[in-house]
N, C-alpha and C. Protein backbone atom coordinates (compact mmCIF):
# COMPACT_ATOMS: atom_id res chain seq x y z
N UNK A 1 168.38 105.64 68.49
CA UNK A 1 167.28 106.56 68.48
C UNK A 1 167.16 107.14 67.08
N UNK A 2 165.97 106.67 66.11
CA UNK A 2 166.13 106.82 65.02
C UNK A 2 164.65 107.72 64.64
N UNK A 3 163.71 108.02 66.07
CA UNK A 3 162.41 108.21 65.56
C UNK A 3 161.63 107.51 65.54
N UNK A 4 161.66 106.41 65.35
CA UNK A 4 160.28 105.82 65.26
C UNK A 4 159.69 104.99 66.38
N UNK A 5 158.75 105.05 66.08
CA UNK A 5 157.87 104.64 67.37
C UNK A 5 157.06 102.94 67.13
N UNK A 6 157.34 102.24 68.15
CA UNK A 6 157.25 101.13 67.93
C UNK A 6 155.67 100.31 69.01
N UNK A 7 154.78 99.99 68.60
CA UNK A 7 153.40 99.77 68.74
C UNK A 7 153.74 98.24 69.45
N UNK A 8 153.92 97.91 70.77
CA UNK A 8 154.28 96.67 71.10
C UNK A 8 153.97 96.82 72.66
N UNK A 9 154.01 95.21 73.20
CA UNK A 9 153.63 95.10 74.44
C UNK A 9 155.29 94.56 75.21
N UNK A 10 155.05 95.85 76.31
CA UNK A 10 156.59 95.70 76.79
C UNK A 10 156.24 94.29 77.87
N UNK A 11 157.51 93.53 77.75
CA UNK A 11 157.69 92.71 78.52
C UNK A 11 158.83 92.69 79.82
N UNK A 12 159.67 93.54 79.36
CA UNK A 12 160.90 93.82 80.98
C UNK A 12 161.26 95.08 80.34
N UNK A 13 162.05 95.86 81.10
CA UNK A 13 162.71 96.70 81.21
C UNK A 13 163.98 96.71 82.08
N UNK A 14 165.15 96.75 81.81
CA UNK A 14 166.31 96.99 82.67
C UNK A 14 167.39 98.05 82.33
N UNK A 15 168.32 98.06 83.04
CA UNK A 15 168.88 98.87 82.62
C UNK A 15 170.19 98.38 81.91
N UNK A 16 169.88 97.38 81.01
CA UNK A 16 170.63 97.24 79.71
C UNK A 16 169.73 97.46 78.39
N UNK A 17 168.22 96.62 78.92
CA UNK A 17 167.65 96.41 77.54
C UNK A 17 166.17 96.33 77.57
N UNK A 18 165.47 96.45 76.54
CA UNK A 18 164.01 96.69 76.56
C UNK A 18 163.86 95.84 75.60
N UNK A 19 162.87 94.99 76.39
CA UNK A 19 162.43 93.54 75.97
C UNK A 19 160.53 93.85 75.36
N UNK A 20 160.45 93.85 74.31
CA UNK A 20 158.99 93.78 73.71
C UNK A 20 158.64 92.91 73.26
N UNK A 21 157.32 92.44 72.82
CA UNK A 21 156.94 91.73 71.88
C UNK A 21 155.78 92.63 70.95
N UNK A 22 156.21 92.27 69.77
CA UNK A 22 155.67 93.26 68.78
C UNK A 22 154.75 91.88 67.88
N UNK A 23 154.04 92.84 67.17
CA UNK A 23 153.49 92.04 66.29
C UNK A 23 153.83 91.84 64.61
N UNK A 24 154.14 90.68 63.92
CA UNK A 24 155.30 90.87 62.72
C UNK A 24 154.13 91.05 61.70
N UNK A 25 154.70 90.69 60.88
CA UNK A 25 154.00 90.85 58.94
C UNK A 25 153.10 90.39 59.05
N UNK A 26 153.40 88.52 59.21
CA UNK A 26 152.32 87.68 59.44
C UNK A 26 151.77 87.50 60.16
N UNK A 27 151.54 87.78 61.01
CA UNK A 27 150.19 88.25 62.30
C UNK A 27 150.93 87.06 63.18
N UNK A 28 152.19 86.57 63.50
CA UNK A 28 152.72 85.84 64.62
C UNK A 28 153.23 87.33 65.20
N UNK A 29 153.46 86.95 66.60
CA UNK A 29 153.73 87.84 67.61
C UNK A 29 155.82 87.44 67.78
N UNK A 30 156.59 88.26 67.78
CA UNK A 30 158.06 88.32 67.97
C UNK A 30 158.85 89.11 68.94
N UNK A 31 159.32 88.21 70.00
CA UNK A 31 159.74 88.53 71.26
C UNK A 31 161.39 89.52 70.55
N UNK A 32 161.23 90.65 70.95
CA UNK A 32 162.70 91.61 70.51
C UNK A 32 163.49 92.04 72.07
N UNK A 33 164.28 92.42 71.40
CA UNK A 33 164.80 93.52 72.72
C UNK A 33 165.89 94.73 72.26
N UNK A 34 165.68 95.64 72.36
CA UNK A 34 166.43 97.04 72.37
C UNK A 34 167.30 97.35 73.30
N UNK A 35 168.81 97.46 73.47
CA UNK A 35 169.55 98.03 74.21
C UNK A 35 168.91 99.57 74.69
N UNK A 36 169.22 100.12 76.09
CA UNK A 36 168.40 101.11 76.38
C UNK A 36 169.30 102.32 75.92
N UNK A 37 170.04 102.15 75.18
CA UNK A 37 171.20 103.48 74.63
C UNK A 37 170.82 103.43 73.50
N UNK A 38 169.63 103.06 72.68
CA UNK A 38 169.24 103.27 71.74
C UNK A 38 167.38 103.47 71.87
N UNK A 39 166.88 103.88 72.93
CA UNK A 39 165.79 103.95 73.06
C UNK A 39 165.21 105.48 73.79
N UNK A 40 164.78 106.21 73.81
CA UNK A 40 164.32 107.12 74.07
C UNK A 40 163.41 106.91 75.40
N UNK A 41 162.92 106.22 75.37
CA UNK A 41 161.38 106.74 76.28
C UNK A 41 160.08 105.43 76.07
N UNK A 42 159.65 104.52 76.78
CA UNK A 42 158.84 103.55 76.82
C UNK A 42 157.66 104.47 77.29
N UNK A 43 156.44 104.31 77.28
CA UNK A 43 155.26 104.50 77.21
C UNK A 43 154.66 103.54 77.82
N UNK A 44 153.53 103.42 78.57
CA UNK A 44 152.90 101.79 78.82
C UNK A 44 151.83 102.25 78.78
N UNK A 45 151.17 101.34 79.00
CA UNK A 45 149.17 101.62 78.43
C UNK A 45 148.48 102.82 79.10
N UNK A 46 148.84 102.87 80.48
CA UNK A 46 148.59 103.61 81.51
C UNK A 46 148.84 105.57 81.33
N UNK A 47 149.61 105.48 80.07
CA UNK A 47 150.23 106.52 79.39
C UNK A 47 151.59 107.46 80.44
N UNK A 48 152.17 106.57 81.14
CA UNK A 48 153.40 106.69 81.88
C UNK A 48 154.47 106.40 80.84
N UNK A 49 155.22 107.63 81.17
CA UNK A 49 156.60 107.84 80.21
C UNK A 49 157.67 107.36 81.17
N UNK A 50 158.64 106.47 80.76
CA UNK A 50 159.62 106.01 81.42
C UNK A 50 160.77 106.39 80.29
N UNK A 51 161.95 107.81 80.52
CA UNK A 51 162.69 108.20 79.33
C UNK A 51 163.81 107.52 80.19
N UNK A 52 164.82 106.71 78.92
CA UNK A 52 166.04 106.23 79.34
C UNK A 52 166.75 106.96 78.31
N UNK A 53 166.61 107.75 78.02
CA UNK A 53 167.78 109.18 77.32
C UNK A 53 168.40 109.70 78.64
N UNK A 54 169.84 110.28 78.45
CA UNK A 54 169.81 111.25 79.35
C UNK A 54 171.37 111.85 78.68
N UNK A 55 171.65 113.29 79.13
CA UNK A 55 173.08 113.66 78.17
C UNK A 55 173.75 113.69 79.73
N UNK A 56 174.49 113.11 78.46
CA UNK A 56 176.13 112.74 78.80
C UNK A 56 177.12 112.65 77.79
N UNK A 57 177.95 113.95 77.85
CA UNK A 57 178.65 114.25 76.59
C UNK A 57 179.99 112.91 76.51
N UNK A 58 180.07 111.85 77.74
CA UNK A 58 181.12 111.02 77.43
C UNK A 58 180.52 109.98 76.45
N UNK A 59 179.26 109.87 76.46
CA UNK A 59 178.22 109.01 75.70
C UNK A 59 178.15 109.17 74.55
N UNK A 60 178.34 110.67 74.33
CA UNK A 60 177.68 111.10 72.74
C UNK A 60 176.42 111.93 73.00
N UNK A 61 175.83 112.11 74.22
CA UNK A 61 174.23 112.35 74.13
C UNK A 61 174.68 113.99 74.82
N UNK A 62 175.17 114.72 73.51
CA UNK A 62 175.53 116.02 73.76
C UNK A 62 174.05 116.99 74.11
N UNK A 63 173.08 116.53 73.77
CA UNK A 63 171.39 117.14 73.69
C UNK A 63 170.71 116.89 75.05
N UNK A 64 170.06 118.11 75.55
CA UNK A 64 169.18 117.83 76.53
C UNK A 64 167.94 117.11 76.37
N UNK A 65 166.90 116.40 77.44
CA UNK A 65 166.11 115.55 76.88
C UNK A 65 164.63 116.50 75.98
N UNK A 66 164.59 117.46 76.19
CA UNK A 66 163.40 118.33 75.52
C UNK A 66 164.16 118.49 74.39
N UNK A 67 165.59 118.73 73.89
CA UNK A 67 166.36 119.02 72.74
C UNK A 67 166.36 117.75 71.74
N UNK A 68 166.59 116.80 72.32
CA UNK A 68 166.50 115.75 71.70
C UNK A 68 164.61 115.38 71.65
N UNK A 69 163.56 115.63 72.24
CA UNK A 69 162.56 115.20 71.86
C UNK A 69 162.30 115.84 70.40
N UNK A 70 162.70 117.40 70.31
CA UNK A 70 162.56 118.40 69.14
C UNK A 70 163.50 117.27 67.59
N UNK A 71 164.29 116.67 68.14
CA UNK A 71 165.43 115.91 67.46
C UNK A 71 164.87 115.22 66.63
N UNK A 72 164.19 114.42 67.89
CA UNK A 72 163.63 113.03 66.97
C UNK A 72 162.41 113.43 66.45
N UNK A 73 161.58 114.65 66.70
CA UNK A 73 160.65 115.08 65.85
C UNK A 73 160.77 115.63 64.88
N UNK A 74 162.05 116.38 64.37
CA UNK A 74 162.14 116.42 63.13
C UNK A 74 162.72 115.22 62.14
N UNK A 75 163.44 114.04 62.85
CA UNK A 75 163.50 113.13 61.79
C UNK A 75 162.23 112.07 61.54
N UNK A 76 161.15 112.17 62.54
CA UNK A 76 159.83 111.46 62.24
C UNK A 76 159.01 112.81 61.30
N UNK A 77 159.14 114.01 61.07
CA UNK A 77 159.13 114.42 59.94
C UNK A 77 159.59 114.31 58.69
N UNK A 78 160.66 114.40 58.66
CA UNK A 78 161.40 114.11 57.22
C UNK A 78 161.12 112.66 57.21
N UNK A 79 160.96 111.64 58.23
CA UNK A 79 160.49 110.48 57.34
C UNK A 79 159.22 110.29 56.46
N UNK A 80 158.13 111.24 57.09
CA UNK A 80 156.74 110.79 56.88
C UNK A 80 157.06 112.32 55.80
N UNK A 81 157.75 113.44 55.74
CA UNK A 81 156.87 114.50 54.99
C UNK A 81 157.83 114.83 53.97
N UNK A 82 159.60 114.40 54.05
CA UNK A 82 160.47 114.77 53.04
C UNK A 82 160.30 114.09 51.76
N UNK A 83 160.73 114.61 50.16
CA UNK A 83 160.35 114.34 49.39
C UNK A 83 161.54 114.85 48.31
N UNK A 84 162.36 114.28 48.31
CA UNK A 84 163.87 114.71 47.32
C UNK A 84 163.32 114.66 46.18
N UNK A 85 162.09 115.30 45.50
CA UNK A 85 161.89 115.29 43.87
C UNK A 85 163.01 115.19 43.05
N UNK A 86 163.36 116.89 43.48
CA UNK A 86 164.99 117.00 43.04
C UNK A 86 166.13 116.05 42.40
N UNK A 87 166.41 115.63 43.19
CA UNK A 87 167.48 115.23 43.64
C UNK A 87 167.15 113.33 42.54
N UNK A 88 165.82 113.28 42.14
CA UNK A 88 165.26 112.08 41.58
C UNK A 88 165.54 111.74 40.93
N UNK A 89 164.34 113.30 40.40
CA UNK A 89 164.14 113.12 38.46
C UNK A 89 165.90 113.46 37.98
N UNK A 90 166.57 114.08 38.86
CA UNK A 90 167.27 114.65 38.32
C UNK A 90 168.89 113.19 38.33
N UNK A 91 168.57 112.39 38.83
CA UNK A 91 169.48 111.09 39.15
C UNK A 91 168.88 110.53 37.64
N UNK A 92 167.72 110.53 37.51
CA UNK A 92 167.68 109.42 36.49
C UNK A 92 167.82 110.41 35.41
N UNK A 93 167.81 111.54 35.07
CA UNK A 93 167.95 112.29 33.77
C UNK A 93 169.52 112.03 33.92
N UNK A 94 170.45 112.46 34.55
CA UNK A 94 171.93 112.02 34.27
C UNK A 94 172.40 110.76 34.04
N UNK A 95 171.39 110.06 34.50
CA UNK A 95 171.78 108.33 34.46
C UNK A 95 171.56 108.19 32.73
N UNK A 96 170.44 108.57 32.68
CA UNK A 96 170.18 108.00 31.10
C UNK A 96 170.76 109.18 30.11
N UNK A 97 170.03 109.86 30.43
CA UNK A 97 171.38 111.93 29.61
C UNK A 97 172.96 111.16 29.48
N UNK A 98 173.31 110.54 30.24
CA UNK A 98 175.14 110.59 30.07
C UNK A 98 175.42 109.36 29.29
N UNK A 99 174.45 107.87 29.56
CA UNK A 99 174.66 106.83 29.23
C UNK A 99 174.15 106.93 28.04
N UNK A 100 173.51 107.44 27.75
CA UNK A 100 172.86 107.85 25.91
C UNK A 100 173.96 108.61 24.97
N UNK A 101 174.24 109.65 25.36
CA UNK A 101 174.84 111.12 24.60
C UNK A 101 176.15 110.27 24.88
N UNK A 102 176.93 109.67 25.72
CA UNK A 102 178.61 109.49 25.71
C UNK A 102 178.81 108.49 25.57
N UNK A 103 177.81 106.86 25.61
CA UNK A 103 177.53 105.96 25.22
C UNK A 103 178.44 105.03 26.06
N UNK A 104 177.75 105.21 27.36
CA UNK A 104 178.76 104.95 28.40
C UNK A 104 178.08 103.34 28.61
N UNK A 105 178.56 102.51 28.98
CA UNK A 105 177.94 101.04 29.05
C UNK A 105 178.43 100.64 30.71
N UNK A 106 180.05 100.23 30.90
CA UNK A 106 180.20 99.45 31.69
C UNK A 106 180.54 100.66 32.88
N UNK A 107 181.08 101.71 31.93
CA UNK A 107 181.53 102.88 32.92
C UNK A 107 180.49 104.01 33.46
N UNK A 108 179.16 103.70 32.75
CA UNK A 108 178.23 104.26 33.46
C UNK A 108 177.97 103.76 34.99
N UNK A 109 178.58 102.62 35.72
CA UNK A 109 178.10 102.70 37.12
C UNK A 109 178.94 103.56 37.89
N UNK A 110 179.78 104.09 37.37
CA UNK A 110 180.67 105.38 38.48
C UNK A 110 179.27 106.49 38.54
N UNK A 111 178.87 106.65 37.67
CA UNK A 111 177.73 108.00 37.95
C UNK A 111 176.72 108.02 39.08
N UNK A 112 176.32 106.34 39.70
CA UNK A 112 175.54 106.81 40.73
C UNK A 112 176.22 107.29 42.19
N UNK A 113 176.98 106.22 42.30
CA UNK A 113 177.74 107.08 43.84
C UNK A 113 178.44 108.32 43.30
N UNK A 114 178.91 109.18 42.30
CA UNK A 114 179.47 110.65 42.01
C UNK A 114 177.87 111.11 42.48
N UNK A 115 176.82 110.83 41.85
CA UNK A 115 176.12 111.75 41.56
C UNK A 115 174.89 111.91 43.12
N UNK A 116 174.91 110.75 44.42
CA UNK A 116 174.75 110.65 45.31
C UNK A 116 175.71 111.25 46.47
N UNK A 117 176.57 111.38 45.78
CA UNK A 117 178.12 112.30 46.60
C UNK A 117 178.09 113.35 46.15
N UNK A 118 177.17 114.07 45.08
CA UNK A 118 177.20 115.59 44.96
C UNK A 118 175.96 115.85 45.41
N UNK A 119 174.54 114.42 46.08
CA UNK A 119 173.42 115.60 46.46
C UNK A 119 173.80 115.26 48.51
N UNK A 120 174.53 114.69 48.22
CA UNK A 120 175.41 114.63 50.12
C UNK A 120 175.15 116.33 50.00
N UNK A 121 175.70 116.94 49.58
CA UNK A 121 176.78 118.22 50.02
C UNK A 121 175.30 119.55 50.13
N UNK A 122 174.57 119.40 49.75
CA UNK A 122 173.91 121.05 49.60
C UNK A 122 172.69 120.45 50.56
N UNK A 123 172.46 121.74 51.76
CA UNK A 123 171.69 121.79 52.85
C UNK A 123 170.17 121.27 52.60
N UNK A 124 169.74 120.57 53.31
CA UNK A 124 168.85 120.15 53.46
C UNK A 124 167.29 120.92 54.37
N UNK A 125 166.70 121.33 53.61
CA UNK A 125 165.83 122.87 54.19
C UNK A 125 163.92 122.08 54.03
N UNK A 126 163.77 122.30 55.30
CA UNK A 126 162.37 122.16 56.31
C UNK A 126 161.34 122.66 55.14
N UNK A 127 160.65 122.01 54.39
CA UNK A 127 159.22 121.98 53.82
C UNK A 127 158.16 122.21 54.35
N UNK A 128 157.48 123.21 54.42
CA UNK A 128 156.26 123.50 55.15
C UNK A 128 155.06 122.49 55.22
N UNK A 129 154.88 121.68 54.42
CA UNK A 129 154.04 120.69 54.15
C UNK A 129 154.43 119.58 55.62
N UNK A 130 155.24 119.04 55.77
CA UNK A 130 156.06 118.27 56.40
C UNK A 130 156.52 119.06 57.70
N UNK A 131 156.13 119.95 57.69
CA UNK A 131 156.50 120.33 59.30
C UNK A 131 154.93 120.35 60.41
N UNK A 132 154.74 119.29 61.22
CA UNK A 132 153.62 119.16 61.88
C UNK A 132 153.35 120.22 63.05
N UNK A 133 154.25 120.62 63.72
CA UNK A 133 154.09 121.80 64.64
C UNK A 133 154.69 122.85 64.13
N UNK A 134 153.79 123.91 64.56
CA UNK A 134 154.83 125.37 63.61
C UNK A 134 155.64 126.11 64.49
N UNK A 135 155.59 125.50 65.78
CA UNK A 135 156.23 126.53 66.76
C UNK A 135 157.63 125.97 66.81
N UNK A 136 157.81 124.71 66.09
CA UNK A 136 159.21 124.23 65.27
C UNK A 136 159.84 124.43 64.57
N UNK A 137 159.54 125.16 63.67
CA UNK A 137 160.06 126.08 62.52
C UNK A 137 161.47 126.39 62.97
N UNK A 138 161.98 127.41 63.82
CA UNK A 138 163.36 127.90 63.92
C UNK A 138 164.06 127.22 64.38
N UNK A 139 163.70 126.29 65.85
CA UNK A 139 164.58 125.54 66.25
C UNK A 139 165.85 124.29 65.57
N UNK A 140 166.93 124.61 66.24
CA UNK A 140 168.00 124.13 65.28
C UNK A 140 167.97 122.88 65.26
N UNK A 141 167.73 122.26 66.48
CA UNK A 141 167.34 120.41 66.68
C UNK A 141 166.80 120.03 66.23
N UNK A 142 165.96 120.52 65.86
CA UNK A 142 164.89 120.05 64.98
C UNK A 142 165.15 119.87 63.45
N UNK A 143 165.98 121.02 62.98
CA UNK A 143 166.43 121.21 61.88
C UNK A 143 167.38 120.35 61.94
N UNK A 144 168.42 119.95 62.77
CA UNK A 144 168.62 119.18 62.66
C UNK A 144 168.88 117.31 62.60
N UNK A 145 167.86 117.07 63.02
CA UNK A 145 167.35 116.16 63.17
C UNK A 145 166.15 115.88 61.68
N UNK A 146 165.72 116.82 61.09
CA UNK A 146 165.20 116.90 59.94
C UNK A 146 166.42 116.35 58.78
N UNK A 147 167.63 117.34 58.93
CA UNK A 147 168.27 117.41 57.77
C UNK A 147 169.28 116.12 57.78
N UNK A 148 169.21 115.16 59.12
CA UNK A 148 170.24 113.68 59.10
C UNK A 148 169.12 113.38 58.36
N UNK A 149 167.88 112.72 58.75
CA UNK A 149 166.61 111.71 57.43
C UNK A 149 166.45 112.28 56.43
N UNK A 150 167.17 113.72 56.04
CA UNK A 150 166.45 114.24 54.80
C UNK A 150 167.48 114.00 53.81
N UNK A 151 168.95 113.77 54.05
CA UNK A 151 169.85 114.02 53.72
C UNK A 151 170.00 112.45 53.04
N UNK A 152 169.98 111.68 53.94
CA UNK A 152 169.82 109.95 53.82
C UNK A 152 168.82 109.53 52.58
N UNK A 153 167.56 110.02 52.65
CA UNK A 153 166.70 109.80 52.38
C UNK A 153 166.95 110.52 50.50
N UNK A 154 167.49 111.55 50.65
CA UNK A 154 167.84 112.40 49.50
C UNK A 154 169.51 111.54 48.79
N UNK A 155 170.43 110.71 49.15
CA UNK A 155 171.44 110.14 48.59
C UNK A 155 170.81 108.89 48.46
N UNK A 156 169.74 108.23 49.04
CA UNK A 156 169.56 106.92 48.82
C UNK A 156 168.72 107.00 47.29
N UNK A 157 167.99 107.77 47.52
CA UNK A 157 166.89 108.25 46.65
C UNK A 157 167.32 108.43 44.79
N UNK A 158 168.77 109.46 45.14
CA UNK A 158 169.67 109.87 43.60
C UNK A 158 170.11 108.46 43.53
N UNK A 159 170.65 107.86 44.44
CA UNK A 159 171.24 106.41 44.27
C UNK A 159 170.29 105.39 43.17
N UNK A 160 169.39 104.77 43.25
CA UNK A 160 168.27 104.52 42.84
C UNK A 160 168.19 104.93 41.32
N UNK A 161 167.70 106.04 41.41
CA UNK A 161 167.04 106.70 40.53
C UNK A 161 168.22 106.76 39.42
N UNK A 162 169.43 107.12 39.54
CA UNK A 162 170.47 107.30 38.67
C UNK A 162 170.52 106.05 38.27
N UNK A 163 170.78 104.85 39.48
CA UNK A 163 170.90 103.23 38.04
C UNK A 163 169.61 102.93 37.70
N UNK A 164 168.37 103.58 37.75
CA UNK A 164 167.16 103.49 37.28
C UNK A 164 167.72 104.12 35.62
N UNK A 165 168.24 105.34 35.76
CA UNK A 165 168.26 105.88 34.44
C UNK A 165 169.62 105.59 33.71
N UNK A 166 170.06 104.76 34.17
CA UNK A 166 171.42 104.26 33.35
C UNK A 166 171.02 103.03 32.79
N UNK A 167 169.91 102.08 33.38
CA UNK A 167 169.47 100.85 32.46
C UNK A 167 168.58 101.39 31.46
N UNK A 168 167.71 102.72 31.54
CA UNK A 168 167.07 102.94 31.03
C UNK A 168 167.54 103.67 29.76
N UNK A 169 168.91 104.11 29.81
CA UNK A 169 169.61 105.21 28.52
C UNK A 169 170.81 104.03 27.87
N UNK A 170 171.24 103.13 28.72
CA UNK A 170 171.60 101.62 28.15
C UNK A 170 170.56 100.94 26.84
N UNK A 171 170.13 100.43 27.77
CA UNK A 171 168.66 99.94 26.99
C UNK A 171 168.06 100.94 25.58
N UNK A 172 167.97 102.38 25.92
CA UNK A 172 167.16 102.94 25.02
C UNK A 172 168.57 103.05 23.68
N UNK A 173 169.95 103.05 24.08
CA UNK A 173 171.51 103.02 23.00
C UNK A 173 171.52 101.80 22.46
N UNK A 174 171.24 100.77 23.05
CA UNK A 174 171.57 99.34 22.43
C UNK A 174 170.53 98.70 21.19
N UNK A 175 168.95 99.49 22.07
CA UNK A 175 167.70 98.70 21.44
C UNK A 175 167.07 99.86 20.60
N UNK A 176 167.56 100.83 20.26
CA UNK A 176 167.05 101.93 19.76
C UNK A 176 167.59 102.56 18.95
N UNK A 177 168.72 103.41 19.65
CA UNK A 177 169.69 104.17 19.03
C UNK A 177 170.62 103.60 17.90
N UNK A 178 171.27 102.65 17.89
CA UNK A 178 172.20 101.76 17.79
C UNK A 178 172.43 100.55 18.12
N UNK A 179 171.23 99.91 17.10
CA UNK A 179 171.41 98.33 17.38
C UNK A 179 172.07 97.02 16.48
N UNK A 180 172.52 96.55 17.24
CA UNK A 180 173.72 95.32 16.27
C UNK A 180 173.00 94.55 15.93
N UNK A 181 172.76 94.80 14.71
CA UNK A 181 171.94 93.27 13.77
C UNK A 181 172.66 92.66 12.75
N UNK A 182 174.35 92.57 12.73
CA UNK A 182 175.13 92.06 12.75
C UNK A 182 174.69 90.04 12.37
N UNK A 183 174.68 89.44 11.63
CA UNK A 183 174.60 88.02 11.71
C UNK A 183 172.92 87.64 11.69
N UNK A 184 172.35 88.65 11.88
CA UNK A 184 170.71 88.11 11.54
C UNK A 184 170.24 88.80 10.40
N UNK A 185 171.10 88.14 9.12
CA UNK A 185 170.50 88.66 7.52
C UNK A 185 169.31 87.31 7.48
């Protein structure tokens, strides 16, 4: 149960697995199936909800099913409305800032997982832009369920962006700063 909602024509239902066929990239049609411990709730045309959630703390499914709907609505927020600026510009300014100024080459790849392991740690906080219902605001499920995709979305993001700015402060030391023209008199 990750949030997202999947646009397909159900073909079985049991109580192991949910059998669809969806439609792919290339406009062929692809027979899937979902274990039902990872599915929330089928829908059919008729607009009948069939939820195969249910808590059971031996399961893991510590959340009631209205707790968990709040759940997965805040991580189909933070997918569609979170936005780690932060956490970006600021990956690739250390990527290229450290690999420039300390003239780091092979030992500049320790900086992206350090620097994706220091934006792990500081809370992840609900953007008004990105919050679609407002009567969601306080609730904690929600928040939390916001702050697992925001959090992901915010280390994948510094990840990136930091070896974005380590080829880029490489590149700007080798071809710029300090270049070996050594043997081409």
């Amino acid at each position: 149960m990750n949030g997202q909602i999947i646009e397909a024509r159900v073909l079985g239902q049991s109580t192991f697995e949910v059998r669809y066929e969806e439609l792919g990239r290339n406009g062929k049609r692809k027979e899937r199936a979902e274990p039902t411990e990872s599915v929330f709730s089928v829908t059919d045309t008729l607009g009948r909800e069939k939820i195969w959630y249910f808590q059971d703390t031996v399961f893991g499914n510590e959340l009631s099913i209205q707790e968990m709907r709040w759940f997965i609505k805040g991580e189909q927020d933070a997918r569609s409305g979170y936005k780690p600026r932060f956490a970006t510009w600021g990956g690739f300014l250390v990527g290229a800032g450290a690999s420039i100024a300390l003239n780091l080459e092979v030992n500049a790849l320790f900086l992206p997982p350090i620097y994706a392991g220091a934006m792990a740690l500081p809370r992840v906080h609900v953007t008004k832009g990105s919050l679609t219902d407002p009567y969601l605001e306080g609730e904690p499920n929600y928040a939390y369920g916001y702050a697992k995709v925001g959090r992901t979305k915010r280390v994948l993001r510094s990840l990136l962006s930091t070896a974005a700015g380590i080829a880029v402060g490489v590149s700007v030391r080798q071809f710029i700063i300090n270049p070996n023209l050594e043997g081409y008199d």
